[in-house]
C-alpha atoms as a PDB file:
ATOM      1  CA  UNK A   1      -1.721  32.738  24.097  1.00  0.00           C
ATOM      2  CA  UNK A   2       1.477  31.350  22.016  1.00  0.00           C
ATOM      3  CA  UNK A   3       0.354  29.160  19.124  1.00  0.00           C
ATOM      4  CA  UNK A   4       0.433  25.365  19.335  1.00  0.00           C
ATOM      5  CA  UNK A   5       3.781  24.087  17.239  1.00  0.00           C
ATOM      6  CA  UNK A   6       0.806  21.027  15.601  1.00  0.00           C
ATOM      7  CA  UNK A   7      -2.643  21.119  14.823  1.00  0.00           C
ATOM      8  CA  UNK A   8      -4.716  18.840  17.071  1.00  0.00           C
ATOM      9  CA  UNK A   9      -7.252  17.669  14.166  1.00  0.00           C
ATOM     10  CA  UNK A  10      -4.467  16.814  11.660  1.00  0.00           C
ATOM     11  CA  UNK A  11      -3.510  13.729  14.506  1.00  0.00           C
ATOM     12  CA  UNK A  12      -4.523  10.610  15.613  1.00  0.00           C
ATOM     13  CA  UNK A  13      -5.254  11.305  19.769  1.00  0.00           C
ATOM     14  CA  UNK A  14      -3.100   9.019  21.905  1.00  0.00           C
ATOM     15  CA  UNK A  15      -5.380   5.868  23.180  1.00  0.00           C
ATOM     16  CA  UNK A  16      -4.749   3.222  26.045  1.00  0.00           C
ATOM     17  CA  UNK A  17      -4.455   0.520  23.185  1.00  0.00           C
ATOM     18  CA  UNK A  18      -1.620  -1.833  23.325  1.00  0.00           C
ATOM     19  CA  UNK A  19       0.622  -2.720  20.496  1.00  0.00           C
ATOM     20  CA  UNK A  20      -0.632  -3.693  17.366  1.00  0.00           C
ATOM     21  CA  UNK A  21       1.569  -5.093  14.726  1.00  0.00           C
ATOM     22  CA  UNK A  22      -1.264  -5.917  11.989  1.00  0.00           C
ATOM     23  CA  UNK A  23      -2.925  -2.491  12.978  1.00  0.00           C
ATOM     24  CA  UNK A  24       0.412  -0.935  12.672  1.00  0.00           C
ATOM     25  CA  UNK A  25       1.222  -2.888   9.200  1.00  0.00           C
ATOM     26  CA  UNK A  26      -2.219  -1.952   7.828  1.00  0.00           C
ATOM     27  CA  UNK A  27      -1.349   1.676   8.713  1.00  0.00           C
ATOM     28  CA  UNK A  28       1.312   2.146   6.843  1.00  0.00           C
ATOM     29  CA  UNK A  29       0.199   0.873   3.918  1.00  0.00           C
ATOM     30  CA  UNK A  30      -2.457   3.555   4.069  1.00  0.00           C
ATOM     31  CA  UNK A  31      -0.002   5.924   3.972  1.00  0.00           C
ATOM     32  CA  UNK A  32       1.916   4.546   1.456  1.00  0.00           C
ATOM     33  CA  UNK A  33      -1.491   4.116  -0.562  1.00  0.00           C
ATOM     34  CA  UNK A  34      -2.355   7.940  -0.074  1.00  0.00           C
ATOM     35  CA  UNK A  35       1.519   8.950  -1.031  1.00  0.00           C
ATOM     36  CA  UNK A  36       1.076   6.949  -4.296  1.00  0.00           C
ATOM     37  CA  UNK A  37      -2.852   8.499  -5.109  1.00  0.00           C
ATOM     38  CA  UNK A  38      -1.639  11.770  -4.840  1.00  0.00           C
ATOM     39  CA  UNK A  39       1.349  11.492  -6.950  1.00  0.00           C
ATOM     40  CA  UNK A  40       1.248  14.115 -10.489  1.00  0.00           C
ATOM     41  CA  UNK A  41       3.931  12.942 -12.883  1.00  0.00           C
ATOM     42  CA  UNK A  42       3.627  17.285 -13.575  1.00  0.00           C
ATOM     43  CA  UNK A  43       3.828  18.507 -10.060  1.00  0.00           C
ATOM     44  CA  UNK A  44       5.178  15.199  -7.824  1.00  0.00           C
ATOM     45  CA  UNK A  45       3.716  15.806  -4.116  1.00  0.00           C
ATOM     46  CA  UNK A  46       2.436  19.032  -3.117  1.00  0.00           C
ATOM     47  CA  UNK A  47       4.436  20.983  -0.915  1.00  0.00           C
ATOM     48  CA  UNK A  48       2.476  22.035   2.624  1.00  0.00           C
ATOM     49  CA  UNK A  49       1.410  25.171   2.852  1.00  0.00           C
ATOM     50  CA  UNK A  50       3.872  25.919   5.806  1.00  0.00           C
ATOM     51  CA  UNK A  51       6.541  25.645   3.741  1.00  0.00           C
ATOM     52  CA  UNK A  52       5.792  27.345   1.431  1.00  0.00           C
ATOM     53  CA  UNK A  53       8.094  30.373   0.961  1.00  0.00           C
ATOM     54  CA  UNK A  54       9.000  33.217  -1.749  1.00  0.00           C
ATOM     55  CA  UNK A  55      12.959  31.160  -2.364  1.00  0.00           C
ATOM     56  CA  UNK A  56      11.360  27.620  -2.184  1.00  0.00           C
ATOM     57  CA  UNK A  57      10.431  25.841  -5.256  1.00  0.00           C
ATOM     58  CA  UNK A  58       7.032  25.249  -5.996  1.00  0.00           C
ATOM     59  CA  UNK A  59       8.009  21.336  -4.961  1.00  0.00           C
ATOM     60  CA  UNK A  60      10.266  19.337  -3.100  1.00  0.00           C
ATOM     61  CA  UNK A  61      12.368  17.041  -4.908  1.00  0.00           C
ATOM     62  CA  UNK A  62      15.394  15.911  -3.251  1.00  0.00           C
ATOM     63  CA  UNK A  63      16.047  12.842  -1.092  1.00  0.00           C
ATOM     64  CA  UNK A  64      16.198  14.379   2.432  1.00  0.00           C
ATOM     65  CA  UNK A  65      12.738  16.144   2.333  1.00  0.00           C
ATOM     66  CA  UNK A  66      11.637  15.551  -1.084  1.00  0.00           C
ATOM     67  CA  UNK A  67       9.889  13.836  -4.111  1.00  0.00           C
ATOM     68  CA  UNK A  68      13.365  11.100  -4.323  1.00  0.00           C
ATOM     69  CA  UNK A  69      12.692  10.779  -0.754  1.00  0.00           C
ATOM     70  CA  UNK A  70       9.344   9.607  -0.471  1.00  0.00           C
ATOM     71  CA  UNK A  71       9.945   7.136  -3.937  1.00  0.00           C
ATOM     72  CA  UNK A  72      12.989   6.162  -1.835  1.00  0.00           C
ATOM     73  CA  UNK A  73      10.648   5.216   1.123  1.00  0.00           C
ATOM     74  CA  UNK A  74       7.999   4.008  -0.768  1.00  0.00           C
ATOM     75  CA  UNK A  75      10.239   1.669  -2.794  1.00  0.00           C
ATOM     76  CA  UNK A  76      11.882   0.379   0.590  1.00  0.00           C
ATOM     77  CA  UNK A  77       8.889  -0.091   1.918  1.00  0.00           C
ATOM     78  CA  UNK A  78       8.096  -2.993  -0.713  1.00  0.00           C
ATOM     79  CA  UNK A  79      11.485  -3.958  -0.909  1.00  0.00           C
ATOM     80  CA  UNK A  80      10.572  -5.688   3.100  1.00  0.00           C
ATOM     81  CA  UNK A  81       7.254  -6.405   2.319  1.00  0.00           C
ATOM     82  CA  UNK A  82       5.696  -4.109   4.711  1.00  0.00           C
ATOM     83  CA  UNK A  83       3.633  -3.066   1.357  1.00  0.00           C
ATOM     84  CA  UNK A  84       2.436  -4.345  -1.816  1.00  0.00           C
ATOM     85  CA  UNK A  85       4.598  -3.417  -4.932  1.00  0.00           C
ATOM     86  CA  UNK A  86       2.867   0.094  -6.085  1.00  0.00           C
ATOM     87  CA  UNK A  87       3.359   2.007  -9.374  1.00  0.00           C
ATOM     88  CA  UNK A  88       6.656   2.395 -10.677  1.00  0.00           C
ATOM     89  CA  UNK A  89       8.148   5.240 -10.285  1.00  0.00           C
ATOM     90  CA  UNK A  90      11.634   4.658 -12.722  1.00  0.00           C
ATOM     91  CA  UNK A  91      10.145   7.235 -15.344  1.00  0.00           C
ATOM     92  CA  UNK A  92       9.913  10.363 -13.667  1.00  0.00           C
ATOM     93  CA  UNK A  93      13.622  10.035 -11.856  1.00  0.00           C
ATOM     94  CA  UNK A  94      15.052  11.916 -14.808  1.00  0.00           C
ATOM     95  CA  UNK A  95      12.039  14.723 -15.006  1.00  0.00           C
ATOM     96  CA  UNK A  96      12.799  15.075 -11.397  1.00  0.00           C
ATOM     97  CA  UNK A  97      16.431  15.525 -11.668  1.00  0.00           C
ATOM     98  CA  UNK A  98      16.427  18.257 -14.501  1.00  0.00           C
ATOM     99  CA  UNK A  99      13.668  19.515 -12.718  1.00  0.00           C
ATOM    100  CA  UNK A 100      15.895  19.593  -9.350  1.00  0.00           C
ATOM    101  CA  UNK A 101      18.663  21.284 -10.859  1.00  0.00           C
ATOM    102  CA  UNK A 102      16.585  24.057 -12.671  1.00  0.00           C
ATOM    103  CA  UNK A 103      15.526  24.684  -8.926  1.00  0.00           C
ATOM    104  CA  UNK A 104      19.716  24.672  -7.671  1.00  0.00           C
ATOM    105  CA  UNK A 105      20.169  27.472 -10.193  1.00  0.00           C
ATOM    106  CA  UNK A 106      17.604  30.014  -8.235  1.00  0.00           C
ATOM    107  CA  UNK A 107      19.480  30.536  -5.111  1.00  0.00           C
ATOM    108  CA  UNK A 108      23.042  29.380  -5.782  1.00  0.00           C
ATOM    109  CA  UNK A 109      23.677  30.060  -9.713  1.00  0.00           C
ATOM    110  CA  UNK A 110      24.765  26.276 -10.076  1.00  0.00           C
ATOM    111  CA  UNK A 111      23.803  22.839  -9.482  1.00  0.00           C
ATOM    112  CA  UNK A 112      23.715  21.485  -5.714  1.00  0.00           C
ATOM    113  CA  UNK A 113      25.736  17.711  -6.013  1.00  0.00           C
ATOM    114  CA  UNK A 114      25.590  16.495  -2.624  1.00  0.00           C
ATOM    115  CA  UNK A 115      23.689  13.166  -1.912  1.00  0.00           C
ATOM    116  CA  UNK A 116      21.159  14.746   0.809  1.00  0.00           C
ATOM    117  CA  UNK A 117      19.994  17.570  -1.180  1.00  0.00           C
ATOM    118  CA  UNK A 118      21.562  17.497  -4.394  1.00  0.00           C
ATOM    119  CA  UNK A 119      22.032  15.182  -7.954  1.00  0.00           C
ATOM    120  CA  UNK A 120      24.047  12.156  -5.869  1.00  0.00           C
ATOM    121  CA  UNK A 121      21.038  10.907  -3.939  1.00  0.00           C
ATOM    122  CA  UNK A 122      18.141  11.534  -6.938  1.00  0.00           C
ATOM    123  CA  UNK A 123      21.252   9.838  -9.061  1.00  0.00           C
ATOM    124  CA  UNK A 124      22.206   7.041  -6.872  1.00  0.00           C
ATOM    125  CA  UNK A 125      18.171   6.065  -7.100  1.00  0.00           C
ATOM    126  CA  UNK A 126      17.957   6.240 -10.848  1.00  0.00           C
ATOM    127  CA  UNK A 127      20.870   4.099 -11.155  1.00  0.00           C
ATOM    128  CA  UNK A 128      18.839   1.641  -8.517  1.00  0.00           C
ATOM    129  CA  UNK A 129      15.386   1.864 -10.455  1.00  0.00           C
ATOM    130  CA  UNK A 130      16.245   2.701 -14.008  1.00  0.00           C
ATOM    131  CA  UNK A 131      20.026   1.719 -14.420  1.00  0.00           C
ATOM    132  CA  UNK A 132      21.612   2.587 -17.072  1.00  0.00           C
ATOM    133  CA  UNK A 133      25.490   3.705 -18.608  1.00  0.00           C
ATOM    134  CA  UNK A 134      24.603   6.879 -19.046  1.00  0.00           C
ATOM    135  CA  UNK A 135      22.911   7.421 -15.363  1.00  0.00           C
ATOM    136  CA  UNK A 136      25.966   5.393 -14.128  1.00  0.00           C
ATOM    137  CA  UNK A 137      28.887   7.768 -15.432  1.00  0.00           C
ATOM    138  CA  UNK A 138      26.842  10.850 -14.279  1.00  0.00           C
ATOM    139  CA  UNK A 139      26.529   9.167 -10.202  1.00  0.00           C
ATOM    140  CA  UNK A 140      30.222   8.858 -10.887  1.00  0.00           C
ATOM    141  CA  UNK A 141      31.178  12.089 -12.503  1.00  0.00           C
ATOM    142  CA  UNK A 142      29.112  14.005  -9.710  1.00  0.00           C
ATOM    143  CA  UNK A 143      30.343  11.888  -6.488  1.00  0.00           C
ATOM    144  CA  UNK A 144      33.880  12.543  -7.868  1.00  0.00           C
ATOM    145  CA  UNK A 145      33.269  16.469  -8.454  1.00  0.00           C
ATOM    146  CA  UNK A 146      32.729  16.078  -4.763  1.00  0.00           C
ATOM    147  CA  UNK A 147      35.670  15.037  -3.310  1.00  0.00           C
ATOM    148  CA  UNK A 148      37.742  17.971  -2.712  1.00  0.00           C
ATOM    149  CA  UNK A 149      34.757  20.355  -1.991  1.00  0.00           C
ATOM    150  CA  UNK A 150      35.454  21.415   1.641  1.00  0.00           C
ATOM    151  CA  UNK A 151      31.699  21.592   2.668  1.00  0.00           C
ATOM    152  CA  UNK A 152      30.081  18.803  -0.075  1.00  0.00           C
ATOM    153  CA  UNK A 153      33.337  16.571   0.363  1.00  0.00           C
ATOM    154  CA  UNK A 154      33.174  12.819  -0.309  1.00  0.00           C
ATOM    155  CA  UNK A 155      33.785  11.989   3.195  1.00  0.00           C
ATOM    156  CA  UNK A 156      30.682  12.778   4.295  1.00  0.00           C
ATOM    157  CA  UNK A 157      29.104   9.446   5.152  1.00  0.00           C
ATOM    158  CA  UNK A 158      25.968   9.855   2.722  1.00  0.00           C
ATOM    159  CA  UNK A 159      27.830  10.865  -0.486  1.00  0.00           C
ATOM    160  CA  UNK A 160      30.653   8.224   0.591  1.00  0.00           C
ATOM    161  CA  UNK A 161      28.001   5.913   0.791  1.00  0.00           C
ATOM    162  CA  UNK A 162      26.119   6.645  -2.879  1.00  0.00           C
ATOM    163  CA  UNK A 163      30.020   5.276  -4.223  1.00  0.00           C
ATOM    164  CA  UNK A 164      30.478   2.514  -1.784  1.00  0.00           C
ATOM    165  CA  UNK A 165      27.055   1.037  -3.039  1.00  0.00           C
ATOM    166  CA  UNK A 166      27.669   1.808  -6.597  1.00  0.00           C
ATOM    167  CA  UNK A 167      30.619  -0.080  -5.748  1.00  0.00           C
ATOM    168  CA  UNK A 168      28.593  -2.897  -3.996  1.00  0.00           C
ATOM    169  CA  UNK A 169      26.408  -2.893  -7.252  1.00  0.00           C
ATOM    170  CA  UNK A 170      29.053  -3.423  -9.817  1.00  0.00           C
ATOM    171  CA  UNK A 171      31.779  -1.042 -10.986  1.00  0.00           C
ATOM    172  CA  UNK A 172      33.519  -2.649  -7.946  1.00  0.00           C
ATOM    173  CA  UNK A 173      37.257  -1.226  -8.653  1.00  0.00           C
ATOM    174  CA  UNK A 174      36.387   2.447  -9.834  1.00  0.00           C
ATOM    175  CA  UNK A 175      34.127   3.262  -7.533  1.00  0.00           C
ATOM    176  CA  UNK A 176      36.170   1.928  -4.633  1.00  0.00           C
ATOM    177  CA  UNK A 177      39.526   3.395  -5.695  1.00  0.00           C
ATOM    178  CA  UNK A 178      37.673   6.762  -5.535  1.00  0.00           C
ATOM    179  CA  UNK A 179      36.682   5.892  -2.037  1.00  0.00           C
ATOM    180  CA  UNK A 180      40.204   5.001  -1.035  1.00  0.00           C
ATOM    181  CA  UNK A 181      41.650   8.256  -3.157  1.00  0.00           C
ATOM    182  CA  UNK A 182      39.535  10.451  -1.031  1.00  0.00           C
ATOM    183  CA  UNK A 183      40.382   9.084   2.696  1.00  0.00           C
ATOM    184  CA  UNK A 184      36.670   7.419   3.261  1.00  0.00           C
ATOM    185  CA  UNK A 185      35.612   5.213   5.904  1.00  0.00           C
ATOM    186  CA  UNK A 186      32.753   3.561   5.808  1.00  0.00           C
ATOM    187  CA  UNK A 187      30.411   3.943   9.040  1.00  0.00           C
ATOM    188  CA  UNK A 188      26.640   3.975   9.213  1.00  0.00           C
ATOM    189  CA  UNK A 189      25.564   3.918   5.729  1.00  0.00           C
ATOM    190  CA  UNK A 190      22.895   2.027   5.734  1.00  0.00           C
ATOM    191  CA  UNK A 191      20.766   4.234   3.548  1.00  0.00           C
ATOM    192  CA  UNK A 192      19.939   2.783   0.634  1.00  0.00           C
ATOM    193  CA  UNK A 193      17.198   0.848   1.468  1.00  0.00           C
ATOM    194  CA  UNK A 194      18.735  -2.710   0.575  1.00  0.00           C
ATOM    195  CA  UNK A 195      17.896  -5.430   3.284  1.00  0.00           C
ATOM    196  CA  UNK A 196      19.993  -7.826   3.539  1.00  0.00           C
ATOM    197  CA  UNK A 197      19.831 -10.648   0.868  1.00  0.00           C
ATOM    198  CA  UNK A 198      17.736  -7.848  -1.496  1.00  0.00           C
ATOM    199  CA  UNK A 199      19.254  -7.208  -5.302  1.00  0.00           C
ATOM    200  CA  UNK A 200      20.920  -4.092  -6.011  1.00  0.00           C
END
């Protein structure tokens, strides 16, 4: 018999219940309350066993299916009020990133700059929780490294969208020359996690 691609007991069965929005609401913010309880400052969010692999690092840390990620999410989350604000999270962004490129340097030999799974996106979130000059010229310096790389180019939307919202966010005529130097257009980049109205 083939194996089944989930495990049965890890979800919640499927009930004839209608919609819920306070059941849904108070979901969630279990979730959110078990992401933050199980957060180590030394070892972030355990990786699953699945994925664990002999060229993976021991954890996850980028924005697209890491550590950033889920600070990202959790941060967005009370951003909309869809959860209480939590612990703060500003303190570890810079552990995280060194930590992130010590990873890059296993299977590639140099730092991975993208926004998806590289410095941009871990960047881009310091500079939203813990801004600073320093954390500023770095975003830059790294989204600008980008824009003649044929695969990590600037034009693709989510690094194109880390200097549009620096650009949003102050720093309004650098950042947006680079995006007109490069050939950008800006489609879809609503990835941030800033609802309308909400401070940069």
């Amino acid at each position: 018999m083939s194996k089944m691609l989930f495990e049965a007991e890890r979800h919640e069965p499927l009930t004839p219940v209608e919609w819920d929005e306070a059941r849904a609401l108070e979901a969630i913010g279990q979730i959110a309350a078990h992401a933050e309880g199980n957060f180590s400052e030394s070892n972030r969010w355990a990786i699953h066993p699945f994925d664990v692999s002999a060229e993976r690092a021991r954890t996850l840390k980028p924005i697209y299916y890491g550590a950033a990620g889920v600070i990202w999410a959790l941060g967005y989350l009370a951003n909309v009020r869809v959860i209480g604000c939590g612990r703060s999270f500003a303190h570890v962004l810079r552990p995280l990133l060194e930590a992130h490129r010590e990873d890059s340097l296993g299977p590639i030999g140099r730092p991975i700059e993208a926004y998806p799974l590289g410095d941009a996106g871990i960047l881009l979130l310091q500079a939203k929780l813990a801004p600073s000059a320093s954390a500023a010229e770095e975003l830059f310096r790294v989204i600008e490294s980008n824009a003649l790389h044929p695969a990590r180019g600037l034009v693709a939307p989510r690094t194109l969208g880390s200097l549009l919202q620096r650009a949003e966010c102050g720093d309004a005529t650098r950042h947006a020359t680079l995006a007109l130097r490069s050939g950008g257009v800006r489609a879809g980049l609503d990835f941030t996690g800033c609802p309308p109205g909400a401070q940069c």
